[in-house]
Structure formats: structure tokens, C-alpha cells
Protein backbone atom coordinates (compact mmCIF):
# COMPACT_ATOMS: atom_id res chain seq x y z
CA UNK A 1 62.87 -16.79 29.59
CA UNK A 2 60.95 -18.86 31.79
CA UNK A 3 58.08 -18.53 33.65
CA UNK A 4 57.71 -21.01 36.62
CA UNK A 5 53.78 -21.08 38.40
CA UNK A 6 53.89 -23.51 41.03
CA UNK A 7 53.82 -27.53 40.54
CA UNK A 8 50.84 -27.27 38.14
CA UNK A 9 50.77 -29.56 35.28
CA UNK A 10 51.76 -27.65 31.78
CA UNK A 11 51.36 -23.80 32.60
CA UNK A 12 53.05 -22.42 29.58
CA UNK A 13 51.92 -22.90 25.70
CA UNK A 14 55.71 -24.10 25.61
CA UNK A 15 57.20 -25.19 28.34
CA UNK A 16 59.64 -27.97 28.14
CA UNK A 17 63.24 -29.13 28.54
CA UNK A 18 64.78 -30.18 25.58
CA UNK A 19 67.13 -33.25 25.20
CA UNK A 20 68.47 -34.39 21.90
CA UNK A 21 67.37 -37.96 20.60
CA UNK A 22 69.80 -40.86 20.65
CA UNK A 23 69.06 -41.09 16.89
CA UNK A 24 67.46 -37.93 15.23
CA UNK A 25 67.53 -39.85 12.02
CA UNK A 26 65.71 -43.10 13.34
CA UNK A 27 63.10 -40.19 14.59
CA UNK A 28 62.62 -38.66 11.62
CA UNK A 29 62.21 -41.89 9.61
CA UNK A 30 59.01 -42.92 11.84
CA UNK A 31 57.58 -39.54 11.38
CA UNK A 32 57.73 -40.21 7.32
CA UNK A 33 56.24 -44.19 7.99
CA UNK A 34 53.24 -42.55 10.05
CA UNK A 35 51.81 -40.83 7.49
CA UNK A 36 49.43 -44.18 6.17
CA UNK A 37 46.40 -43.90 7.39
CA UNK A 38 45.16 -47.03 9.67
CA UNK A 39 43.31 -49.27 7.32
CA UNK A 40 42.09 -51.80 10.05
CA UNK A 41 38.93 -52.17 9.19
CA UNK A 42 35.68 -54.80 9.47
CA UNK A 43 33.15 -56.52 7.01
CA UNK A 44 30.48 -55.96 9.89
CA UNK A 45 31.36 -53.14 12.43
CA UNK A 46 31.47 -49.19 11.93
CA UNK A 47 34.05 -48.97 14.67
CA UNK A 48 34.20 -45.25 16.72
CA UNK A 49 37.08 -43.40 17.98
CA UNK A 50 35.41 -43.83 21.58
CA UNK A 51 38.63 -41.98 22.97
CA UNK A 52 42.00 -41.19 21.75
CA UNK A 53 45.43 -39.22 21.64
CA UNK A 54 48.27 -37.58 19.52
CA UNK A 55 51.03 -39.35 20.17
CA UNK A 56 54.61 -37.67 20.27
CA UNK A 57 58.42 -38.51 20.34
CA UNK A 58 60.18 -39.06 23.70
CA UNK A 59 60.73 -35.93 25.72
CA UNK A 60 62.26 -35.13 29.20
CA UNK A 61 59.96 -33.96 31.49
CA UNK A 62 60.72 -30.57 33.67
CA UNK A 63 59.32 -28.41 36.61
CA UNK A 64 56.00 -27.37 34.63
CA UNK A 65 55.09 -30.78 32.98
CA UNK A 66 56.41 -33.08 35.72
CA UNK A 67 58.32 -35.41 35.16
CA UNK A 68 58.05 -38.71 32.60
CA UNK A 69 59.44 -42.13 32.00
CA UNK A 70 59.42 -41.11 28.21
CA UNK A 71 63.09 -41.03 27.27
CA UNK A 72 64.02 -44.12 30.10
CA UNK A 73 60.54 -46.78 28.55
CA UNK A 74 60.14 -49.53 30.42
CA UNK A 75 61.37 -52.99 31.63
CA UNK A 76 59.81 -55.61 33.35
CA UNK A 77 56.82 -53.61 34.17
CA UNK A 78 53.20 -53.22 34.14
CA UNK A 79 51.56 -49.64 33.32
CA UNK A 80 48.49 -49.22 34.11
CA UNK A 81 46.62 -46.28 32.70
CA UNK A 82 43.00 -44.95 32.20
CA UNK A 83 41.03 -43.08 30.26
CA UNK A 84 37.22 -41.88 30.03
CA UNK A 85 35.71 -42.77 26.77
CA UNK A 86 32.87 -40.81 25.01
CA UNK A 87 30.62 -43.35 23.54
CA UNK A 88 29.21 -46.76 24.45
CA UNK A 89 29.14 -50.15 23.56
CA UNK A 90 29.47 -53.66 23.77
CA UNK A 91 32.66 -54.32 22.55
CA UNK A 92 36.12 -51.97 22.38
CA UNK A 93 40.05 -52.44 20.93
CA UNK A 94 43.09 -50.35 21.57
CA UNK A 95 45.22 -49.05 19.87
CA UNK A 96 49.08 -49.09 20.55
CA UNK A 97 51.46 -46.78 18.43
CA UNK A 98 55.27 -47.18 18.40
CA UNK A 99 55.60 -44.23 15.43
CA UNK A 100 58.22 -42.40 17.26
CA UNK A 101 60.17 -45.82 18.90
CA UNK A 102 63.68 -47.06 17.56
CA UNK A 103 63.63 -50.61 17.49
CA UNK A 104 60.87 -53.58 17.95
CA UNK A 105 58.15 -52.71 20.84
CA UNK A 106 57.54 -56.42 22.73
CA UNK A 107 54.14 -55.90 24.38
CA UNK A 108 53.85 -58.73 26.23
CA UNK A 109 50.30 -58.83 27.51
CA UNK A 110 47.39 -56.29 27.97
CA UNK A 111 44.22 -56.34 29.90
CA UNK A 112 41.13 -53.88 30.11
CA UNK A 113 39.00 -53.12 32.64
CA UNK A 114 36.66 -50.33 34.02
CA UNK A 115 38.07 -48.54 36.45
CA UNK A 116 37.34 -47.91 40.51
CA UNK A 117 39.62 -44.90 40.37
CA UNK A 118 42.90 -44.26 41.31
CA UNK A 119 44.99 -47.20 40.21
CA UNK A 120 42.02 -49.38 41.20
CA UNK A 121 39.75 -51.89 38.59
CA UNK A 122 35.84 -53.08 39.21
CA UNK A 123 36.18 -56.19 40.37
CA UNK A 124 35.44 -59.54 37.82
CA UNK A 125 35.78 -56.43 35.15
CA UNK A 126 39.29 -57.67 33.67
CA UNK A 127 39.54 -58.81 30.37
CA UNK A 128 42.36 -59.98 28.61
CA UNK A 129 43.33 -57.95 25.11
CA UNK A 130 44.99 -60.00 22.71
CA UNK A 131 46.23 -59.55 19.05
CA UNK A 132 45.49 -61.38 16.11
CA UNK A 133 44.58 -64.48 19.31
CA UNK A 134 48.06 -64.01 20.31
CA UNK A 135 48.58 -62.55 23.98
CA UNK A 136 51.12 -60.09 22.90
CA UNK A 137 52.46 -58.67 19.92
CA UNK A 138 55.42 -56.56 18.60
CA UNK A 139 54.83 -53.28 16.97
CA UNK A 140 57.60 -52.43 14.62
CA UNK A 141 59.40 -48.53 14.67
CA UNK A 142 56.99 -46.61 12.97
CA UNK A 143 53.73 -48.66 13.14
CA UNK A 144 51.05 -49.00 15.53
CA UNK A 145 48.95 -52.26 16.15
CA UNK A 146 45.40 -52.80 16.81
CA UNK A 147 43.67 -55.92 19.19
CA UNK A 148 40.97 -57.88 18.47
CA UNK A 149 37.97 -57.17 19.66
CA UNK A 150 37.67 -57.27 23.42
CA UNK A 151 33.72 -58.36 24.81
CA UNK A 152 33.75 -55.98 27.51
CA UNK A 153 30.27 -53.16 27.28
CA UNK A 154 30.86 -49.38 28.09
CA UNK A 155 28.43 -46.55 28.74
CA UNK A 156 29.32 -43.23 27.43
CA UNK A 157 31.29 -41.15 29.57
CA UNK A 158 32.70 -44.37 31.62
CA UNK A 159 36.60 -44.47 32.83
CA UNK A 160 38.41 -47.63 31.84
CA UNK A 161 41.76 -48.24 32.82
CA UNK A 162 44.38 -50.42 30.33
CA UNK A 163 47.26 -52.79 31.78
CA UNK A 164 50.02 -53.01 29.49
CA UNK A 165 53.10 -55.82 30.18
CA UNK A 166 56.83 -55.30 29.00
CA UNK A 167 59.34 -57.97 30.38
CA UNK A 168 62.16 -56.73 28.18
CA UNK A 169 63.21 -53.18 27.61
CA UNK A 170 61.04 -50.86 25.19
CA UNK A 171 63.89 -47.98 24.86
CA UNK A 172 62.34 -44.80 24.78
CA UNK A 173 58.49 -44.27 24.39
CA UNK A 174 56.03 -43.28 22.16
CA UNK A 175 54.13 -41.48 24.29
CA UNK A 176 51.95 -38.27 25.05
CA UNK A 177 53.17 -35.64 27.34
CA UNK A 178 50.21 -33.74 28.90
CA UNK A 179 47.92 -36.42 29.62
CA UNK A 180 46.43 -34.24 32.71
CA UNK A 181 45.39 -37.57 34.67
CA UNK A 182 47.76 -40.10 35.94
CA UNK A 183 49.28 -43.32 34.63
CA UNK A 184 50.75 -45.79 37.31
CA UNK A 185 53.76 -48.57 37.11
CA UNK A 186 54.57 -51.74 38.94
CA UNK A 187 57.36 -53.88 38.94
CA UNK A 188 56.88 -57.21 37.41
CA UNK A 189 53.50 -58.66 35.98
CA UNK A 190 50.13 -57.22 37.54
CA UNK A 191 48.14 -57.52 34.33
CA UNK A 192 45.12 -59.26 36.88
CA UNK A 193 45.76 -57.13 39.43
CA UNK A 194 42.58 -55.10 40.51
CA UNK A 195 43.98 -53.91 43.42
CA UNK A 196 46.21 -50.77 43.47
CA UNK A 197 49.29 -51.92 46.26
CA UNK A 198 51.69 -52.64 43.89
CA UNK A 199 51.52 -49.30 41.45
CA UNK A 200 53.90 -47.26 43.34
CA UNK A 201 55.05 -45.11 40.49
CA UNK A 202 53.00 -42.16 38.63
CA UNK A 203 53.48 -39.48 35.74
CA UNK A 204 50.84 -37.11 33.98
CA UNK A 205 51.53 -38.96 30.74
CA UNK A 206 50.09 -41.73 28.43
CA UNK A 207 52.50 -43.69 26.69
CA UNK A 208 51.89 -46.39 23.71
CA UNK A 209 48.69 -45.93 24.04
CA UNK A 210 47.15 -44.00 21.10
CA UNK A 211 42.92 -44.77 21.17
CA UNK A 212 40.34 -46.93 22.43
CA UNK A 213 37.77 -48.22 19.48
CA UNK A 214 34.34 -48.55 20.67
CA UNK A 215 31.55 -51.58 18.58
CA UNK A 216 29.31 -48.93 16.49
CA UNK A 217 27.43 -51.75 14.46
CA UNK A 218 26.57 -50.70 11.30
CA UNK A 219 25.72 -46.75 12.35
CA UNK A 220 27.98 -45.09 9.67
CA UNK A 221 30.28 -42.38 10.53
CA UNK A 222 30.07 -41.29 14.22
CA UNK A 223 34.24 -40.35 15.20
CA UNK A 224 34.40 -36.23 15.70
CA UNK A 225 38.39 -35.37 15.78
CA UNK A 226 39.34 -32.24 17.48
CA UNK A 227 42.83 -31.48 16.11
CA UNK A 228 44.94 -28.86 17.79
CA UNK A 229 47.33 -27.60 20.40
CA UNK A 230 47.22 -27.19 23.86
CA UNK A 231 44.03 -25.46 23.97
CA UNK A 232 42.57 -28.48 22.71
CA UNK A 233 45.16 -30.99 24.56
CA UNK A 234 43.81 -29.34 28.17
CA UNK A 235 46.51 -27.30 29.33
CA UNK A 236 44.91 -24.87 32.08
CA UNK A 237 42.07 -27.24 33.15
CA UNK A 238 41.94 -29.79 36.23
CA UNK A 239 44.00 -32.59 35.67
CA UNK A 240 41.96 -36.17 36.17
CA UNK A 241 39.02 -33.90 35.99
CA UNK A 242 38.04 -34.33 32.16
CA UNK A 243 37.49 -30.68 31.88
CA UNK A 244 39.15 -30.78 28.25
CA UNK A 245 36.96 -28.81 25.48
CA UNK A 246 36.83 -32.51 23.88
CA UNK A 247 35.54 -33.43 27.22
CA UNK A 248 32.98 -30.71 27.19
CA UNK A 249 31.91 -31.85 23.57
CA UNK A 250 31.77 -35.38 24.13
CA UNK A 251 29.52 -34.60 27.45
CA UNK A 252 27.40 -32.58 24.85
CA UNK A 253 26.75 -35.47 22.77
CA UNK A 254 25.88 -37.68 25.08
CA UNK A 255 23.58 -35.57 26.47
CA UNK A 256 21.81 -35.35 23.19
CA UNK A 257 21.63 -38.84 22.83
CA UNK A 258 24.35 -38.49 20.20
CA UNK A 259 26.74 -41.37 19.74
CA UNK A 260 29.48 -39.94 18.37
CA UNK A 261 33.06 -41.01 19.97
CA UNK A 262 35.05 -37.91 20.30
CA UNK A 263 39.22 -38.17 19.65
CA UNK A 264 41.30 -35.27 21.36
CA UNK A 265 44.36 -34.65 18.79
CA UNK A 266 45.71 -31.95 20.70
CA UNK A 267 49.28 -31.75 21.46
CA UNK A 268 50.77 -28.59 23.45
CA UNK A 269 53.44 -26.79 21.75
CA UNK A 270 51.71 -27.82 18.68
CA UNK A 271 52.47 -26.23 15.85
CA UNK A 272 50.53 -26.27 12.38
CA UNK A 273 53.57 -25.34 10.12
CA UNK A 274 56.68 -26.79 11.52
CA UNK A 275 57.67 -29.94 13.67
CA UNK A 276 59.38 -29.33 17.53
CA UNK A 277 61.24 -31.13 19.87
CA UNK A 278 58.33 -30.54 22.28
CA UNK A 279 55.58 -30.26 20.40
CA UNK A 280 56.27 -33.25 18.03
CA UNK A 281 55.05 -33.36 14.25
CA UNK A 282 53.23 -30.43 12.96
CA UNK A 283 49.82 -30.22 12.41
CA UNK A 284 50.24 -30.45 8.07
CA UNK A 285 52.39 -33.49 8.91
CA UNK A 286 50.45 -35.81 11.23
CA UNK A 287 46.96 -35.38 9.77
CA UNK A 288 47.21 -38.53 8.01
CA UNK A 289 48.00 -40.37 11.48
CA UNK A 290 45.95 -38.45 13.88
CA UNK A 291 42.65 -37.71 11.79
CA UNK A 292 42.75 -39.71 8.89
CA UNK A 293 43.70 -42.83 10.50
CA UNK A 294 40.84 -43.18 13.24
CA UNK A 295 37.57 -45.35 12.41
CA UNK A 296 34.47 -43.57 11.03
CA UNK A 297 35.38 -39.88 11.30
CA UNK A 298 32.88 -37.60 10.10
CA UNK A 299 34.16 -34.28 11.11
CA UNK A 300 37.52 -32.63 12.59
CA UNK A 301 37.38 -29.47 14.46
CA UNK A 302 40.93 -27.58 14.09
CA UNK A 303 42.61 -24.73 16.04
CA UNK A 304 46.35 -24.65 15.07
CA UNK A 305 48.58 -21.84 14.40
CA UNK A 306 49.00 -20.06 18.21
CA UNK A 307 52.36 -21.88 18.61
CA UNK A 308 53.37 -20.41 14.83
CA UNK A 309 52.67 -16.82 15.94
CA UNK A 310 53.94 -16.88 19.18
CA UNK A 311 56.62 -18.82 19.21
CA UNK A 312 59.19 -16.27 17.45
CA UNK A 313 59.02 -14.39 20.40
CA UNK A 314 59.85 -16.99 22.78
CA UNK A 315 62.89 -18.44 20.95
CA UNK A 316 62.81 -21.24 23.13
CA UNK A 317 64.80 -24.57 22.29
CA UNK A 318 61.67 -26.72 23.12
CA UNK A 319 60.12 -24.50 19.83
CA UNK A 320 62.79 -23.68 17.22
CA UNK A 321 62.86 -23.74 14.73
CA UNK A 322 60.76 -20.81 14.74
CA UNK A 323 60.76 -18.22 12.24
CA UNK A 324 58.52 -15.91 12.02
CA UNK A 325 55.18 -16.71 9.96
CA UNK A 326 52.47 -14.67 7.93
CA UNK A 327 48.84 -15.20 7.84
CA UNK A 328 49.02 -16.09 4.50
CA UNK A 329 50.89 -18.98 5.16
CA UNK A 330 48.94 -20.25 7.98
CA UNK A 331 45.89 -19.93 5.52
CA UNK A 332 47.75 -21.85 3.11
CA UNK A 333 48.55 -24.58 5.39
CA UNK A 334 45.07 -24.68 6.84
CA UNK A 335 43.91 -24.99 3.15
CA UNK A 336 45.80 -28.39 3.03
CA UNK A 337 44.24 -29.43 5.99
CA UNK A 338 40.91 -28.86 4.45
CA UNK A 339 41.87 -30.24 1.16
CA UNK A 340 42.80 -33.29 2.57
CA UNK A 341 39.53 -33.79 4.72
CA UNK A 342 36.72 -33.48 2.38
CA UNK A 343 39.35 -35.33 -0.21
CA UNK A 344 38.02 -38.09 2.54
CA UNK A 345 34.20 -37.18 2.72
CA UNK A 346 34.67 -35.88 6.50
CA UNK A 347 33.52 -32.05 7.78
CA UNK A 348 36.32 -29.45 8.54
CA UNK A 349 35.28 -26.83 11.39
CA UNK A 350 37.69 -24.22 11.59
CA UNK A 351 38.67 -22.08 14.84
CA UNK A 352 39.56 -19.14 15.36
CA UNK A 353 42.52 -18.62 17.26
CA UNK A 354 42.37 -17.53 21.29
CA UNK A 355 42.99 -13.99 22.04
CA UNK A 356 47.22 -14.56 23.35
CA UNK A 357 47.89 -10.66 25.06
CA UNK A 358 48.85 -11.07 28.69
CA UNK A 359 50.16 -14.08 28.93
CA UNK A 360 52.75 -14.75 31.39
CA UNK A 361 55.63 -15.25 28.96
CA UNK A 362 56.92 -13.52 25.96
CA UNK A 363 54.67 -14.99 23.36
CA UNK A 364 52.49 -11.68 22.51
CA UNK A 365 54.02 -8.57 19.85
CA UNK A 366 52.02 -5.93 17.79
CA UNK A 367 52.93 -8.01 15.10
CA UNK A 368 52.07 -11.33 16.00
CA UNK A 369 48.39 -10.10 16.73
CA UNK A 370 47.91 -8.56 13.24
CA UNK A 371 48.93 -11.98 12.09
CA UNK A 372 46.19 -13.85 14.59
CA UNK A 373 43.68 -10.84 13.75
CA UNK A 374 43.94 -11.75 9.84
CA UNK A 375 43.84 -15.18 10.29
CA UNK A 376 40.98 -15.13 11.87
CA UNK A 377 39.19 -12.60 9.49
CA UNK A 378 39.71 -15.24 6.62
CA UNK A 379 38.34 -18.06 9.15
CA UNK A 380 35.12 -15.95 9.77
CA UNK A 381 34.63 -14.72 6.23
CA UNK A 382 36.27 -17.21 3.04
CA UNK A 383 33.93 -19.57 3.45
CA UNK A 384 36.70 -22.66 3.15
CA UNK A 385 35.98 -24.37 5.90
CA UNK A 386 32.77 -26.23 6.26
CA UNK A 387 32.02 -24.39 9.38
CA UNK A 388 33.70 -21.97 12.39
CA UNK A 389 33.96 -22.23 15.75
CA UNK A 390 34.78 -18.67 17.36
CA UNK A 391 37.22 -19.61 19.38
CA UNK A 392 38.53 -15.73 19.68
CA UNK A 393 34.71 -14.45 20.47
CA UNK A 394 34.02 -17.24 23.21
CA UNK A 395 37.74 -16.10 24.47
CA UNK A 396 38.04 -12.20 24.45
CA UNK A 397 38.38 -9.87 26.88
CA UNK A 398 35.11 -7.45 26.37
CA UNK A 399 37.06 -4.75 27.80
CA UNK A 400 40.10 -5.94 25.20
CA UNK A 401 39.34 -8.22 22.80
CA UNK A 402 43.14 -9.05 22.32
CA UNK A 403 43.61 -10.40 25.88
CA UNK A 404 41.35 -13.22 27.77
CA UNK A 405 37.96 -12.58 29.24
CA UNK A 406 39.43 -13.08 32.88
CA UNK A 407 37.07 -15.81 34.52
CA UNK A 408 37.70 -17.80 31.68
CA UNK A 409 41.34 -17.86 31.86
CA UNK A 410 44.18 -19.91 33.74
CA UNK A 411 46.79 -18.36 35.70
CA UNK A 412 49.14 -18.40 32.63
CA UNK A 413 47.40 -15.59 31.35
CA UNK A 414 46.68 -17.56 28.17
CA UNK A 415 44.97 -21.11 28.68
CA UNK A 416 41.18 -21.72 29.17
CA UNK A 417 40.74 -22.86 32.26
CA UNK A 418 37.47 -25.27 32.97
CA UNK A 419 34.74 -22.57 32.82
CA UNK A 420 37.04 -21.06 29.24
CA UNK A 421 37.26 -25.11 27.85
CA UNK A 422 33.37 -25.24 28.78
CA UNK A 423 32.20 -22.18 26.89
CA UNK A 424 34.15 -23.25 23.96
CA UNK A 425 32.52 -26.71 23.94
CA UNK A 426 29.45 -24.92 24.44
CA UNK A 427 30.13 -23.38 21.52
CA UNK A 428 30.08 -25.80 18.85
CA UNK A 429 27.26 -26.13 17.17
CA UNK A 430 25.85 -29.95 17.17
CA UNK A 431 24.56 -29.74 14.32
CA UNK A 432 27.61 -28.79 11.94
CA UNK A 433 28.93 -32.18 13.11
């Protein structure tokens, strides 16, 4: 069953077409390579995760995500795409990830500028990205690649937009599905281009492009991950809005005169337990890449296990497999996650999960909310996690505490929609950080 609302961008927990790989093995190999943690490091810079993404194998796109150039990549093309980072300063890198790619990815060239909006770059802004003083690189299947250091200052909160240049083809992308802003394309090379004419072409996704490091000096630990699903990845808010809950954080911080970068891990259809076709690696399996492998994390903020509960009563393609889970096993799996962090010295904030009655599409039973209630009851009460964020309190219905308060819910019947994301990031408390 499908429910179909409109042209809007990623309406259902798990929507999604699903096409099989052109090698499931050559897949599954990357996902076992990804799981070192980036070890790029500096003698005298505490780099920040000023912005970043989960990155996820090549998917088709359909009527509720919109299409992508995912499973086609590129070939003699420029994407241009941007992104709003969290935290100043006066130098930045990117990242580029090819975990989920087949063969050899040629960048090229890159530039980075700030951005005018649109497709558009600030004029005498430009600056070319290279790697290891090279002007391109190639990222083997399985790996990702960092630049040198690029002299270009940011403020906190500032949009920047990143040129990438293939010539040859890149076969499918690594990429990330529900970016909720657009990325643009032109034929041929337009890394210096500031003007927009020639990018013709856009999707809602990101693709190669996992993070943006921002120059921290020698401040310690300032990168807050927020790990999750597609609560935390956006679905339900105003795309090329930043209305995320990450958003809402980061926009916190500043505000304090914090200056802590803040890296949005979220991937809809995101499961904790179990890998997807649509929802990529699961939660257990790609906290090595996605929390462990960003500069200077001090804390990660979690809300997985939604897509476990619900998705036995979807029985979907895009989610299978999908058997049926208990709390206890969710708990267990969240203990790993723990286990793992403070094996690192960083904070683990545990969520409780969102109240899922009412949505639009079968992803609600009697059973699956005795799982989410006991869950939760173990997230208030053990004590495991280093601190909670009430997702399910900020959430709930007054009138029924299993279904969404209704202001702060998206037409789905399930998401947060911008005033739901801002309560939860209103939530957090700054100081458990």
C-alpha cells in the first residue's frame, strides 16, 4: 500500500521504489570497508563537523522523493550543490565519500564558494579545493577522501555552495536521498562559474558529498552528531528552508555563542537493527562511518528504532527485510550504540521515539506501540544513556498521547513538520552537550 500526498518531497517514513543493484555483492563489500573511522587528522587544528550527511547506496527516485541521478552518476558534468553550515571559521575541507560506488570515483576538480542562492555564488568568493595539492583525486569503492585545507572564512549559519567536476563516468552514486534543498548540474566544466545559466538540471539530493570541516584551532571537541531517521533527516519540514531539528539545534548554538558544528546523520527509512534498500546501512552498522568518523565529536543525539517497529506492518520492498522486533532488542542494539560512544570519550543522548498512531499508511498496530511504549520507558528510566531527549513528550497528542499533537505534525500524519522539528530542538538541553 501506498499513500501518494501531492509532489511534496518524502511524505512517507518509507516511501521509495526499489531497484536491485548491478552488483549486490560489490555493495555489500563497501558497506564492510566503511566501518574505519576517518583518521584524517592535524598536529595544529581541532577540526569541526561544520555540516554533514549520511550517505547511502544508489536508489531510484519515485513520485514522493522526486526523482535522482543516483543510479545513472555522472559524466562530463559539473554539480553544483549547497549547504548551510553551523559554525564559523577561517578555513573549511570537504569531504567526498564513494562507500557505496563500484569502481574508481575520478573527481576531477572542485571549487567552494558562498552562495547567492539558487544556483548562484558571491562574486570573487570561488576558491579552488584541491587534494593532497593535486586538483583532483580518485576515491577508491569504499573510501572517502578529504581536501586540504581551503582559506575561505564562514560565519555560522552561512550557505556555501560546492562545484564538483567529473569528465568521465562515475557509475552510480554515493549519494543521499532526502537532501530537502536542491543540487543543480551542467554540462561540461563550470567549476568558475558564479553565474547560474548553465545549471539547467535539479534533484532534492546530495551526492558524494558527505561533510564540510570547519578550522576550530585548538578548541577541543566541539562536533554534536544527531544520528537517526527521517525525523532527524527532515522529512515533513520545508525543503531549502533549514527547518531540520539539526537546523533548529545548530541555530540554538549559535545563538548562545556556542561553537559547536552540528552533523545531521539522519537517513529516512532508517533503521537501527537491519540494513534496506532504501534506507541504506542500519544504524548498529554505520556508526563507525557516520559518528565515529567526523572531527572532534563530543556528543551524538540518537532516535532510531521507528522504522524497526513500523515497518512489519508495511511490508514494503523499499523495507524488508522486516521482521518483526521486540523492545528488548532495540534496547540491546541501542546498548551497542552507547557502548561504542563513551568507548570513544563522546556523550550519548538518547530519544525517545515519536508518538506513530495516525499516520497515513499502515505503519501503526496495538502491538507495535507496546513495543515503542517500552522502549521508551527504559530510555526515560535505565539510566544508560548519558542523557534523554523526550522526543515522545515534545510529540504527543495531549488528547492521545499515542498519536501527534496536531500543529506539530505534517500531513503524513507522522512527521514533525517545522513548528514539531522546532520544539524538539527546543528541547535539548545545551547543557548535556
Amino acid at each position: 500500500m501506498r499513500i501518494t500526498l501531492g509532489s511534496a518531497v518524502g511524505l512517507a517514513l518509507v516511501a521509495g521504489v526499489v531497484q536491485t543493484s548491478p552488483s549486490r555483492q560489490a555493495v555489500a563489500a563497501a558497506w564492510a570497508r566503511a566501518t574505519e573511522p576517518n583518521t584524517t587528522t592535524s598536529n595544529t587544528t581541532t577540526w569541526v563537523g561544520g555540516w554533514g550527511t549520511a550517505v547511502q547506496p544508489p536508489v531510484a527516485g519515485d513520485e514522493d522523493s522526486g526523482q535522482n541521478w543516483s543510479k545513472e552518476g555522472f559524466r562530463d558534468h559539473t554539480v553544483r550543490q549547497v549547504v548551510r553550515v553551523g559554525v564559523g571559521g577561517t578555513r573549511l575541507r570537504i569531504r567526498l565519500s564513494n562507500v557505496f560506488g563500484t569502481r574508481p570515483l575520478r573527481v576531477d576538480g572542485a571549487t567552494v564558494g558562498r552562495s547567492a542562492g539558487g544556483a548562484l555564488v558571491w562574486p570573487d568568493t570561488l576558491r579552488k579545493v584541491t587534494f593532497g595539492g593535486s586538483s583532483g583525486t580518485v576515491i577508491p569503492p569504499g573510501r572517502e577522501a578529504v581536501s586540504d585545507a581551503v582559506p575561505l572564512s564562514t560565519s555560522p549559519l552561512e550557505r556555501l555552495t560546492v562545484n564538483l567536476r567529473f569528465t568521465g563516468a562515475t557509475g552510480p552514486a554515493t549519494f543521499h536521498r532526502f537532501a530537502l534543498d536542491s543540487t543543480y548540474r551542467a554540462d561540461g566544466d563550470h567549476l568558475s562559474d558564479i553565474g547560474a545559466d548553465a545549471f539547467t538540471e535539479s534533484t532534492g539530493s546530495w551526492y558524494f558529498l558527505s561533510g564540510i570541516d570547519v578550522d576550530g584551532g585548538r578548541a577541543g571537541r566541539r562536533t554534536v552528531v544527531v544520528l537517526g531517521d527521517s525525523l532527524v533527516d527532515g522529512v515533513g519540514t520545508t525543503s531549502g528552508a533549514d527547518r531540520r531539528v539539526p537546523d533548529g539545534l545548530a541555530e540554538r548554538l549559535a545563538a548562545a555563542r556556542r561553537p559547536y558544528g552540528v552533523v545531521n546523520a539522519g537517513v529516512g527509512t532508517g533503521k537501527l537493527l537491519r540494513d534496506s534498500p532504501c534506507g541504506g546501512q542500519s544504524g548498529v552498522g554505520r556508526f563507525r562511518r557516520d559518528v565515529l568518523g567526523r572531527p572532534g565529536v563530543r556528543a551524538v543525539i540518537v532516535h532510531l528504532g521507528a522504522n524497526d517497529i513500523g515497518a512489519p506492518q508495511m511490508d514494503d520492498p523499499c523495507v524488508r527485510p522486516n521482521p518483526k522486533v521486540s523492545a528488548k532488542e532495540l534496547i540491546d542494539g541501542h546498548r551497542r550504540l552507547i557502548r561504542e560512544a563513551h568507548a570513544h570519550g563522546i556523550k550519548a543522548i538518547g530519544t525517545t521515539i515519536l508518538p506513530m498512531k495516525g499516520a497515513l499508511f499502515p505503519i501503526w498496530s496495538q502491538e507495535a506501540e507496546k513495543v515503542r511504549r517500552q522502549f521508551n520507558t527504559w530510555v526515560r528510566t535505565s539510566g544508560e544513556y548519558d542523557a534523554v531527549l523526550d522526543v515522545d513528550r515534545v510529540m504527543a497528542d495531549p488528547a492521545d498521547p499515542s498519536r501527534p499533537r496536531p500543529g506539530y505534525v505534517f500531513m503524513d500524519g507522522l512527521h514533525p513538520n517545522d513548528a514539531g522539528a522546532l520544539a524538539i530542538a527546543a528541547a535539548v538541553n545545551l547543557n548535556d552537550l
